[in-house]
PDB file of N, CA and C in Angstrom:
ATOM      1  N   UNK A   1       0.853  -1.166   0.000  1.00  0.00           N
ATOM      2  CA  UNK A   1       0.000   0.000   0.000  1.00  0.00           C
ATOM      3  C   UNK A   1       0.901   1.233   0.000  1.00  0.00           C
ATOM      4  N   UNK A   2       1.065   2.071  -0.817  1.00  0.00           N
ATOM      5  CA  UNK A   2       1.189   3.655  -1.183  1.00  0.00           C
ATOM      6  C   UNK A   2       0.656   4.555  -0.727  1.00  0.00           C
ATOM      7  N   UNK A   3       0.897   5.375  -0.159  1.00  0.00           N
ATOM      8  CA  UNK A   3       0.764   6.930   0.626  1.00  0.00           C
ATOM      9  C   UNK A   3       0.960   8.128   0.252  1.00  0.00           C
ATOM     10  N   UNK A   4       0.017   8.632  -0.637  1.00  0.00           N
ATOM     11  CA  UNK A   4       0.311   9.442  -1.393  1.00  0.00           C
ATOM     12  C   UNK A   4      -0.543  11.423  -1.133  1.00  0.00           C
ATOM     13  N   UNK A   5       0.110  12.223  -0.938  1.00  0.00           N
ATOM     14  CA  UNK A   5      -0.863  13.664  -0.779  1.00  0.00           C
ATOM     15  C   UNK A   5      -2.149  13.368  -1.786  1.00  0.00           C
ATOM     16  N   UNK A   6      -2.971  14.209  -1.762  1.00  0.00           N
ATOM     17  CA  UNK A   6      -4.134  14.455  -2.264  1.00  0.00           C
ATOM     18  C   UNK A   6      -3.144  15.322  -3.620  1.00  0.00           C
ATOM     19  N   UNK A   7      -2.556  16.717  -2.879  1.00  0.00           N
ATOM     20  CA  UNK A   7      -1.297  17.191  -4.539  1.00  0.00           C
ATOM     21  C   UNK A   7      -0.886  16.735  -5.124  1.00  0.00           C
ATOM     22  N   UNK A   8      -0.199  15.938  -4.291  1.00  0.00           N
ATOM     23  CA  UNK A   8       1.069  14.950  -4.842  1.00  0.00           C
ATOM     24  C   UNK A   8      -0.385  13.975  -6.501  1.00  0.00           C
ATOM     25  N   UNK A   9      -0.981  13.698  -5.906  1.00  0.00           N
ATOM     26  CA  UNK A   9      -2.188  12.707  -7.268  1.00  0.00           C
ATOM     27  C   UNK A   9      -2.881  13.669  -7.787  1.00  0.00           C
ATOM     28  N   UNK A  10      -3.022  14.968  -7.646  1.00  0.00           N
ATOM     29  CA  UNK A  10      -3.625  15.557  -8.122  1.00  0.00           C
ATOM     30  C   UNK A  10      -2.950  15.937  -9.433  1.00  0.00           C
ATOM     31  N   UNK A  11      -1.682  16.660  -9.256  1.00  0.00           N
ATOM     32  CA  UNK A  11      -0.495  16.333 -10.539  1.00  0.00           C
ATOM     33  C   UNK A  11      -0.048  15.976 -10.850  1.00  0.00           C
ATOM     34  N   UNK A  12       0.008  14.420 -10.868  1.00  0.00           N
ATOM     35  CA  UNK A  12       0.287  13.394 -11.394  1.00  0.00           C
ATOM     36  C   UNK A  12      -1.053  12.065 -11.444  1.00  0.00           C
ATOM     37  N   UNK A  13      -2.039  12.315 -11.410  1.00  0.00           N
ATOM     38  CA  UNK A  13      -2.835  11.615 -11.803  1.00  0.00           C
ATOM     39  C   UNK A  13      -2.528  10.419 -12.848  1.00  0.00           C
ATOM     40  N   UNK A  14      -2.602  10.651 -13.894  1.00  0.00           N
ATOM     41  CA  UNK A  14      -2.328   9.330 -14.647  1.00  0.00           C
ATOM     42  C   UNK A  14      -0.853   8.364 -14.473  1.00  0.00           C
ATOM     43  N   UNK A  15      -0.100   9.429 -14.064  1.00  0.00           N
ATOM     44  CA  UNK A  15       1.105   8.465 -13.558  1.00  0.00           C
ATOM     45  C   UNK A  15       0.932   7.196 -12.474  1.00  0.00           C
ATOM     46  N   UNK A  16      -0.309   8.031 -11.131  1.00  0.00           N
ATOM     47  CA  UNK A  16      -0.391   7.003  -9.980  1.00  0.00           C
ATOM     48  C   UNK A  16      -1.406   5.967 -10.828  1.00  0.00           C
ATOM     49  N   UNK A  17      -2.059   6.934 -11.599  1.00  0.00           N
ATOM     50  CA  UNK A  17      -3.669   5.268 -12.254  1.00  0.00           C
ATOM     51  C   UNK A  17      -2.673   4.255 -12.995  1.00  0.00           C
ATOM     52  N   UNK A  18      -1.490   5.014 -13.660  1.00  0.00           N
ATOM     53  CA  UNK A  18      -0.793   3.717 -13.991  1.00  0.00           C
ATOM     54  C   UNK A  18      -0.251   2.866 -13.432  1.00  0.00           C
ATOM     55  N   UNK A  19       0.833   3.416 -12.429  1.00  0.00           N
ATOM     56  CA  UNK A  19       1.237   2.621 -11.298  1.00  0.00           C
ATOM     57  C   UNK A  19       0.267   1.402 -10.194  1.00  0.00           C
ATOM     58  N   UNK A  20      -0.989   2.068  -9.827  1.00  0.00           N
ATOM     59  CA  UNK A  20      -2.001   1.579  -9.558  1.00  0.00           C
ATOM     60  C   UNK A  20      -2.129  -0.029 -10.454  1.00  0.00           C
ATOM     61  N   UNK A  21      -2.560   0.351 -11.319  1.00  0.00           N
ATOM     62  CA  UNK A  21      -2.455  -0.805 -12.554  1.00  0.00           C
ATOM     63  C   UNK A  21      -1.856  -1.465 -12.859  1.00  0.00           C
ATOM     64  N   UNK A  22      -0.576  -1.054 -13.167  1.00  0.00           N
ATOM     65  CA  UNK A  22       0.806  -2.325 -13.373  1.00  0.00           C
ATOM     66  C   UNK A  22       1.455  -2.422 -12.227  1.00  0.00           C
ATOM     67  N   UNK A  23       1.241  -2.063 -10.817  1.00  0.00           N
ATOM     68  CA  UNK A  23       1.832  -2.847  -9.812  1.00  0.00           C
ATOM     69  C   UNK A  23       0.187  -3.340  -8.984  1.00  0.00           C
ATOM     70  N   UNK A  24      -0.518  -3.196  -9.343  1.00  0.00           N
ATOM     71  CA  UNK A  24      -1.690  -4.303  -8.592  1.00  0.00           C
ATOM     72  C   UNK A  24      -1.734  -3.517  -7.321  1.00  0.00           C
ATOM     73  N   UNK A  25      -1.196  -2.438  -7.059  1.00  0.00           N
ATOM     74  CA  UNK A  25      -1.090  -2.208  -5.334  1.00  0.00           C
ATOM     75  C   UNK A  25      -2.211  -0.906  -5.277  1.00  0.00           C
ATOM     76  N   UNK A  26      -2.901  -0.813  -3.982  1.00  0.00           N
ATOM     77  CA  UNK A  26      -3.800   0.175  -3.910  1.00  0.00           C
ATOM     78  C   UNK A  26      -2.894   1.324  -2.919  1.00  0.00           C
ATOM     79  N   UNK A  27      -3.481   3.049  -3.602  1.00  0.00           N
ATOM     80  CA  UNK A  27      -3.086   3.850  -3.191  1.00  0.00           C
ATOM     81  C   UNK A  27      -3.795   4.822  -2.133  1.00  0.00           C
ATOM     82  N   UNK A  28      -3.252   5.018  -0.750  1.00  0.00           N
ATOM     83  CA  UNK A  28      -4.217   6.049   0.302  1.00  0.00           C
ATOM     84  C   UNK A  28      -3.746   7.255  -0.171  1.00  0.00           C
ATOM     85  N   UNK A  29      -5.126   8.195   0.029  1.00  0.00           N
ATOM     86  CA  UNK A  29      -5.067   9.355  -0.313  1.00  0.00           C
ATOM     87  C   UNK A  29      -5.281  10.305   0.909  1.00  0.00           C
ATOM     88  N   UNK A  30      -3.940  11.344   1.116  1.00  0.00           N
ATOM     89  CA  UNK A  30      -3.876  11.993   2.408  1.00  0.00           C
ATOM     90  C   UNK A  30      -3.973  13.283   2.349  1.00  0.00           C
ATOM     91  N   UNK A  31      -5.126  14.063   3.157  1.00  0.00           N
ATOM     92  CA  UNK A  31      -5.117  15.081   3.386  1.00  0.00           C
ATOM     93  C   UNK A  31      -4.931  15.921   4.898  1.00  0.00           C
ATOM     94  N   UNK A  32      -4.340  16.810   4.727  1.00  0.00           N
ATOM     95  CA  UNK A  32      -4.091  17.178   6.207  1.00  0.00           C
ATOM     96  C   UNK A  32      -4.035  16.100   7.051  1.00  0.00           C
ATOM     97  N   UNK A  33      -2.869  15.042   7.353  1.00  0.00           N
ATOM     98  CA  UNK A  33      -3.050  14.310   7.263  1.00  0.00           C
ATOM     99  C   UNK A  33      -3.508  13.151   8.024  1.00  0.00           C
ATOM    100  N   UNK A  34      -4.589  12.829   7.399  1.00  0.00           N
ATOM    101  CA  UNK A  34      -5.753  11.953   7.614  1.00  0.00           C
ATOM    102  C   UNK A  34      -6.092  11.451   6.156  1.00  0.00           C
ATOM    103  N   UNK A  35      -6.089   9.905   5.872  1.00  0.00           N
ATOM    104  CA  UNK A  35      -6.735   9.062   5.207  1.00  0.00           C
ATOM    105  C   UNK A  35      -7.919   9.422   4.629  1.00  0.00           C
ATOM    106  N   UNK A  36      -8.034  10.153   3.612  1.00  0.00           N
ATOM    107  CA  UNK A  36      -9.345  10.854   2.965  1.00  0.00           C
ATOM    108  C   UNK A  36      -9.988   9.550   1.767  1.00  0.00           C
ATOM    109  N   UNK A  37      -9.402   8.996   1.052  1.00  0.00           N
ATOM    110  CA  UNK A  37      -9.790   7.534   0.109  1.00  0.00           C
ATOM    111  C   UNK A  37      -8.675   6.603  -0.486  1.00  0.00           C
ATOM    112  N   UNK A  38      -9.055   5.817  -1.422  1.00  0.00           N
ATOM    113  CA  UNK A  38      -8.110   4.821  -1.690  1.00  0.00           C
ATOM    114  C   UNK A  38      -8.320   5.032  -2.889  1.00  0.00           C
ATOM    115  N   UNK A  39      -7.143   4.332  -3.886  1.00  0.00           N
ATOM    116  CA  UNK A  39      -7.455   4.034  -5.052  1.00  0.00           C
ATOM    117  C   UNK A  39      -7.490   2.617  -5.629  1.00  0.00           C
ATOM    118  N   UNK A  40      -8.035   1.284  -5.267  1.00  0.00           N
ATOM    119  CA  UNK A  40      -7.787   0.113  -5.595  1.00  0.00           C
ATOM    120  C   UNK A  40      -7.846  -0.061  -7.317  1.00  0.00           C
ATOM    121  N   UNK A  41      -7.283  -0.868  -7.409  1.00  0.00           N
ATOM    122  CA  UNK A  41      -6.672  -1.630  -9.057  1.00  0.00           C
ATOM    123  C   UNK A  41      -8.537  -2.875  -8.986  1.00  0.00           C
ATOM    124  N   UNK A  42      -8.691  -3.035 -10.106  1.00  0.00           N
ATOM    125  CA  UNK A  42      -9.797  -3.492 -10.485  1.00  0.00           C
ATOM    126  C   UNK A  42      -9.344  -5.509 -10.394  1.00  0.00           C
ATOM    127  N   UNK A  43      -9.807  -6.481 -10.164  1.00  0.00           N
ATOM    128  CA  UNK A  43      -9.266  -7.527 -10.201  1.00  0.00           C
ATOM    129  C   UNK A  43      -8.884  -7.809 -11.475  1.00  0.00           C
ATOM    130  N   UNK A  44      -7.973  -8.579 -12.024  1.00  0.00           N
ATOM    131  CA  UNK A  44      -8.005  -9.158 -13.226  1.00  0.00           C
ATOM    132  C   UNK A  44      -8.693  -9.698 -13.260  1.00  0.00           C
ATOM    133  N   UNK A  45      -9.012  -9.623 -14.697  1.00  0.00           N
ATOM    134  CA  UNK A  45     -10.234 -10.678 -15.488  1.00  0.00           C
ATOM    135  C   UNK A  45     -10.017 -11.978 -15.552  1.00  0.00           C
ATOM    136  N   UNK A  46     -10.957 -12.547 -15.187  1.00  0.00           N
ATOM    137  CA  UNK A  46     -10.699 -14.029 -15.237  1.00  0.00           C
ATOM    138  C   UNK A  46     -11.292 -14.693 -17.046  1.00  0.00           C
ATOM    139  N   UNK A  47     -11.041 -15.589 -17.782  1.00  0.00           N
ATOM    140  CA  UNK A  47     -11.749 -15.834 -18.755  1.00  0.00           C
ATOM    141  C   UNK A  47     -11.957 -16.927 -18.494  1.00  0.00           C
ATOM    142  N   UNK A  48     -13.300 -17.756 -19.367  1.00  0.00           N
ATOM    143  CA  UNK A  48     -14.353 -19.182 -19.024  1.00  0.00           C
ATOM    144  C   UNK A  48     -13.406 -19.954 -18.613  1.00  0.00           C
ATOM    145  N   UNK A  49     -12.437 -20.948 -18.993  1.00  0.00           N
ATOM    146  CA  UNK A  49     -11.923 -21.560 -18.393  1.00  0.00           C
ATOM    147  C   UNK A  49     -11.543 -21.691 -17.336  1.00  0.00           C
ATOM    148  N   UNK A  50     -10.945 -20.152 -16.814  1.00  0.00           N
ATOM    149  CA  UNK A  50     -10.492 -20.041 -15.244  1.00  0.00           C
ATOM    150  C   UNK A  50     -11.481 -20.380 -14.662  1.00  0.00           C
ATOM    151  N   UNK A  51     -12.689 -19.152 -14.476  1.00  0.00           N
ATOM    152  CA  UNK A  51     -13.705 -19.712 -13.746  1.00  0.00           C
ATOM    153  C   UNK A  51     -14.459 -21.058 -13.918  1.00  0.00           C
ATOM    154  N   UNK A  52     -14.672 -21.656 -15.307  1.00  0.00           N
ATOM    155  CA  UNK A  52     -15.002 -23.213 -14.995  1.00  0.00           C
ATOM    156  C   UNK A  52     -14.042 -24.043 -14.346  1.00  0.00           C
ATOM    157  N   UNK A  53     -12.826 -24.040 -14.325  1.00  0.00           N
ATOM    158  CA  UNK A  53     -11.731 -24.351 -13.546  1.00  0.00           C
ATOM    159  C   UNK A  53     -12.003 -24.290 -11.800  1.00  0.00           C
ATOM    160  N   UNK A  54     -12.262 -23.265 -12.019  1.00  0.00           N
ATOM    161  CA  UNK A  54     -12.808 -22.909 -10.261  1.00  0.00           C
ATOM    162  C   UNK A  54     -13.921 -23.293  -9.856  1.00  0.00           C
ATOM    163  N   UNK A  55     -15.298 -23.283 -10.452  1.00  0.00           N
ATOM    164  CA  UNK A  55     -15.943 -23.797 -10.545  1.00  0.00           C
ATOM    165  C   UNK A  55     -16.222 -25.243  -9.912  1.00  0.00           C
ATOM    166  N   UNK A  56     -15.317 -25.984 -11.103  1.00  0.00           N
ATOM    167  CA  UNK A  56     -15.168 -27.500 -11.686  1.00  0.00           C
ATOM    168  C   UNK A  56     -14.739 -27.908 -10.003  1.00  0.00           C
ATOM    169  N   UNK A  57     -13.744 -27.456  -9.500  1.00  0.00           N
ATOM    170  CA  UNK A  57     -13.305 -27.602  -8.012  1.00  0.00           C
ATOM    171  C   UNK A  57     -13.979 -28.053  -7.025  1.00  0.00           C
ATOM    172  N   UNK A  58     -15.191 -27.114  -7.092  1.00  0.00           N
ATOM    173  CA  UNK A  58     -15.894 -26.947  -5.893  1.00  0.00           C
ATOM    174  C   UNK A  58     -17.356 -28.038  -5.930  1.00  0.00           C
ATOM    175  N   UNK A  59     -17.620 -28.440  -7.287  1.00  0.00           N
ATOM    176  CA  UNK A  59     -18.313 -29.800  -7.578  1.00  0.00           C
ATOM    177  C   UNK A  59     -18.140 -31.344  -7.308  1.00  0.00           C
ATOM    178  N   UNK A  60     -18.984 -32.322  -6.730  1.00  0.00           N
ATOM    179  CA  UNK A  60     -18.945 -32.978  -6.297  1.00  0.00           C
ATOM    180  C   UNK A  60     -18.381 -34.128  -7.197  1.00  0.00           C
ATOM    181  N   UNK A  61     -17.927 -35.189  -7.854  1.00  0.00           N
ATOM    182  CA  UNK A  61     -17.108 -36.256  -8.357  1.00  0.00           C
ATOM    183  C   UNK A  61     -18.693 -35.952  -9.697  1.00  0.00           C
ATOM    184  N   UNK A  62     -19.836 -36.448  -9.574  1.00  0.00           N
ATOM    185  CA  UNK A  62     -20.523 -37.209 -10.112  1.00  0.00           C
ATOM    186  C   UNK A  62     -21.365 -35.374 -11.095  1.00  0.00           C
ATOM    187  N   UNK A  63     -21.478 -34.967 -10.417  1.00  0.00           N
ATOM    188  CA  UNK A  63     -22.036 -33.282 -11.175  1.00  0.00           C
ATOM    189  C   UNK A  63     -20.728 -32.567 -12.165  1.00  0.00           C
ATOM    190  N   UNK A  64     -19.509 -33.002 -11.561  1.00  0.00           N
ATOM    191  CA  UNK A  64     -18.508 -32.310 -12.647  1.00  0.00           C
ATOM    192  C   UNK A  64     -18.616 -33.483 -13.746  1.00  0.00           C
ATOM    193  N   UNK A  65     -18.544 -34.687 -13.512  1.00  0.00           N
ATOM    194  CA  UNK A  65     -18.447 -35.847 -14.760  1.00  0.00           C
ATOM    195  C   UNK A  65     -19.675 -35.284 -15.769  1.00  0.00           C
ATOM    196  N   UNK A  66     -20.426 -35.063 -15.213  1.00  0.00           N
ATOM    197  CA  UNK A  66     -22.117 -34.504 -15.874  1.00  0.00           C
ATOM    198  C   UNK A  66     -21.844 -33.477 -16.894  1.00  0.00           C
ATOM    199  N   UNK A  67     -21.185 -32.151 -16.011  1.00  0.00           N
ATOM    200  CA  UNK A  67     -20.404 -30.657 -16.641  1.00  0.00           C
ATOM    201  C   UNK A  67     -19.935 -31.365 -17.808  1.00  0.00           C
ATOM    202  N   UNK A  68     -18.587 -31.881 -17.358  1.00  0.00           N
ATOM    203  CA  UNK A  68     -17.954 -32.483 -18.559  1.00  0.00           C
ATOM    204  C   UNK A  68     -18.497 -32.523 -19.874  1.00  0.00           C
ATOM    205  N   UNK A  69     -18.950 -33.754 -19.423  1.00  0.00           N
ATOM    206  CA  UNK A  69     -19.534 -34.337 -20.623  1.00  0.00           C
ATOM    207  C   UNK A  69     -20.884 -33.681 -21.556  1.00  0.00           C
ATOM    208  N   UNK A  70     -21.575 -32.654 -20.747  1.00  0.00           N
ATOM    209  CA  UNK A  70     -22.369 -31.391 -21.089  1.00  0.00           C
ATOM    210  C   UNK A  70     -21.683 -30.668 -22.088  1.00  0.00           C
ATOM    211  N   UNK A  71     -20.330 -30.327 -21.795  1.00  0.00           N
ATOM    212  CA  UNK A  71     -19.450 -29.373 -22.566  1.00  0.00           C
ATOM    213  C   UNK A  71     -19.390 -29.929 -23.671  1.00  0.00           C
ATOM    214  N   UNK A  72     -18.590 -31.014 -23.487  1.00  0.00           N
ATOM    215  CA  UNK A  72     -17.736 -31.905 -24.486  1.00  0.00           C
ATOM    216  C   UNK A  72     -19.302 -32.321 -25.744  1.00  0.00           C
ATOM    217  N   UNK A  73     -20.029 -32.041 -25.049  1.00  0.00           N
ATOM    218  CA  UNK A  73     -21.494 -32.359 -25.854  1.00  0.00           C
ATOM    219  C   UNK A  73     -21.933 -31.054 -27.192  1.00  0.00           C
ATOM    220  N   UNK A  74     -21.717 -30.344 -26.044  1.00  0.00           N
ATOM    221  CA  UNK A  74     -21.949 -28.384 -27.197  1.00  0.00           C
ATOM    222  C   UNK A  74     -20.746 -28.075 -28.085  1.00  0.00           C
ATOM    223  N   UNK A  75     -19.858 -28.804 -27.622  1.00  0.00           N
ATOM    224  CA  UNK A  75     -18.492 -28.756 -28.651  1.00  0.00           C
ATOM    225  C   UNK A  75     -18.471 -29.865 -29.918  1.00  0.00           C
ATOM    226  N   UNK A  76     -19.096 -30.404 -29.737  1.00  0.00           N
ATOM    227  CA  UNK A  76     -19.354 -31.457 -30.966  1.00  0.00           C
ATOM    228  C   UNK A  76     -20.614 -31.557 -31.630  1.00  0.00           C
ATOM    229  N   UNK A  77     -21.264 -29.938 -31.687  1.00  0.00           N
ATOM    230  CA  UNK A  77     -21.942 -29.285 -32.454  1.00  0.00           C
ATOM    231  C   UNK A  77     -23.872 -29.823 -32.131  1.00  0.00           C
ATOM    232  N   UNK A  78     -23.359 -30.590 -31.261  1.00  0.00           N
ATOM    233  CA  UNK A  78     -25.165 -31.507 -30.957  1.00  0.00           C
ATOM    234  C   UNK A  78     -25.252 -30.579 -30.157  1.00  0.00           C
ATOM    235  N   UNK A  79     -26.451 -30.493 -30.056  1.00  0.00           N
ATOM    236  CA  UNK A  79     -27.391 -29.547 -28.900  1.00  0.00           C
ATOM    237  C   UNK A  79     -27.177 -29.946 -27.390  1.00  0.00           C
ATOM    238  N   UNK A  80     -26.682 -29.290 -26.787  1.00  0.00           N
ATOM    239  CA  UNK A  80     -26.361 -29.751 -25.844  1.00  0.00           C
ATOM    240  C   UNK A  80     -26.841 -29.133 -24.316  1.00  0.00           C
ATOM    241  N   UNK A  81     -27.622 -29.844 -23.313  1.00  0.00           N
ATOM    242  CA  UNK A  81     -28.000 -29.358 -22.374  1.00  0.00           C
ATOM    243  C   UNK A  81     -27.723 -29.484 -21.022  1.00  0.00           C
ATOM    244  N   UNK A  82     -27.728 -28.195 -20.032  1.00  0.00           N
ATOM    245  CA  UNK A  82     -27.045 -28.360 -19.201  1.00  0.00           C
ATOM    246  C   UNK A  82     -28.429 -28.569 -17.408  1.00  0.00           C
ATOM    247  N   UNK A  83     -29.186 -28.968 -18.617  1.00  0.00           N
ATOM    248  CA  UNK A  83     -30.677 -29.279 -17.540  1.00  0.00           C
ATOM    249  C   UNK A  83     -30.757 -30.646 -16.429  1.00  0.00           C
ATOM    250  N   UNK A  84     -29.747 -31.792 -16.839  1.00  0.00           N
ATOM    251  CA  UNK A  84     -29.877 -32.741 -15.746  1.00  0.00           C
ATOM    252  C   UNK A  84     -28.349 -32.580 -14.837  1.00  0.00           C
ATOM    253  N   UNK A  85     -27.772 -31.203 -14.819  1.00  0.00           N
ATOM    254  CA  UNK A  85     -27.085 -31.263 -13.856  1.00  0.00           C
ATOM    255  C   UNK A  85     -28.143 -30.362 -12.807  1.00  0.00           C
ATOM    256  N   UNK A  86     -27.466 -31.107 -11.610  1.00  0.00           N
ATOM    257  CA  UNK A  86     -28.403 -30.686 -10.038  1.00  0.00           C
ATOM    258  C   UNK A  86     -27.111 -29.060  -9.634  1.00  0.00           C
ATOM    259  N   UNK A  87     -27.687 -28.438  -8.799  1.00  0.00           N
ATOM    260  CA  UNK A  87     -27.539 -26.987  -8.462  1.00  0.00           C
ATOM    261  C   UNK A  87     -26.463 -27.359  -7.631  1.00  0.00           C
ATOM    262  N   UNK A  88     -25.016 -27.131  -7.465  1.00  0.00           N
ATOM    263  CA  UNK A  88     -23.884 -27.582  -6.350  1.00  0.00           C
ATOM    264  C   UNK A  88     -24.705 -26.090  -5.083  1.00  0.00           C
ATOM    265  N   UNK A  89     -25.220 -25.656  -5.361  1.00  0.00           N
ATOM    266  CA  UNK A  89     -25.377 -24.626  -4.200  1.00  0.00           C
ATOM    267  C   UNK A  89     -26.869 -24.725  -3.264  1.00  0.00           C
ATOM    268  N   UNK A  90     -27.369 -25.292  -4.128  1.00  0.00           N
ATOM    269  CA  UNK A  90     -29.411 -26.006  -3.413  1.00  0.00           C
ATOM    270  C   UNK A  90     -28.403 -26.602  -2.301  1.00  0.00           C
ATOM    271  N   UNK A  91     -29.596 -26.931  -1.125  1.00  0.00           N
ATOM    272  CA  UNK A  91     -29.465 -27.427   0.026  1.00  0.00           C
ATOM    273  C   UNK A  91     -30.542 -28.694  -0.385  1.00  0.00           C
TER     274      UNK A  91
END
């Protein structure tokens, strides 16, 4: 975390949004000084795989085999449905 004047970002603005950005680190913003806001970096994007990846994890042996083979179903151009997998989050 970075400690930066309210001046100090005020004239240099795009320098800290960059820094912000390519070091991942969030910046406090100080006025008289006291902690007035932050500037946090946005998460990286995850794309489908990651999150089915993560996903895929948290599913039980017999609902990911299901996923699977759901996928592997829409990829080989047949219609493919994802209606007899059960909800990993229902109670």
């Amino acid at each position: 975390m970075k400690t930066l004047s309210v001046t100090e970002v005020s004239r240099n603005f795009s320098l800290v949004l960059d820094e912000v950005e390519r070091d991942q680190q969030e910046v406090v913003l100080v006025r008289n000084k006291r902690s007035i806001a932050r500037l946090i970096p946005e998460p990286q994007g995850q794309n489908a795989l990651e999150m089915l990846g993560d996903l895929y994890r948290k599913l039980d042996d017999e609902t990911a085999e299901l996923l699977s083979k759901a996928i592997a179903k829409g990829r080989s151009t047949e219609v493919g449905t994802l209606a007899e997998l059960k909800d990993p989050w229902a109670s």
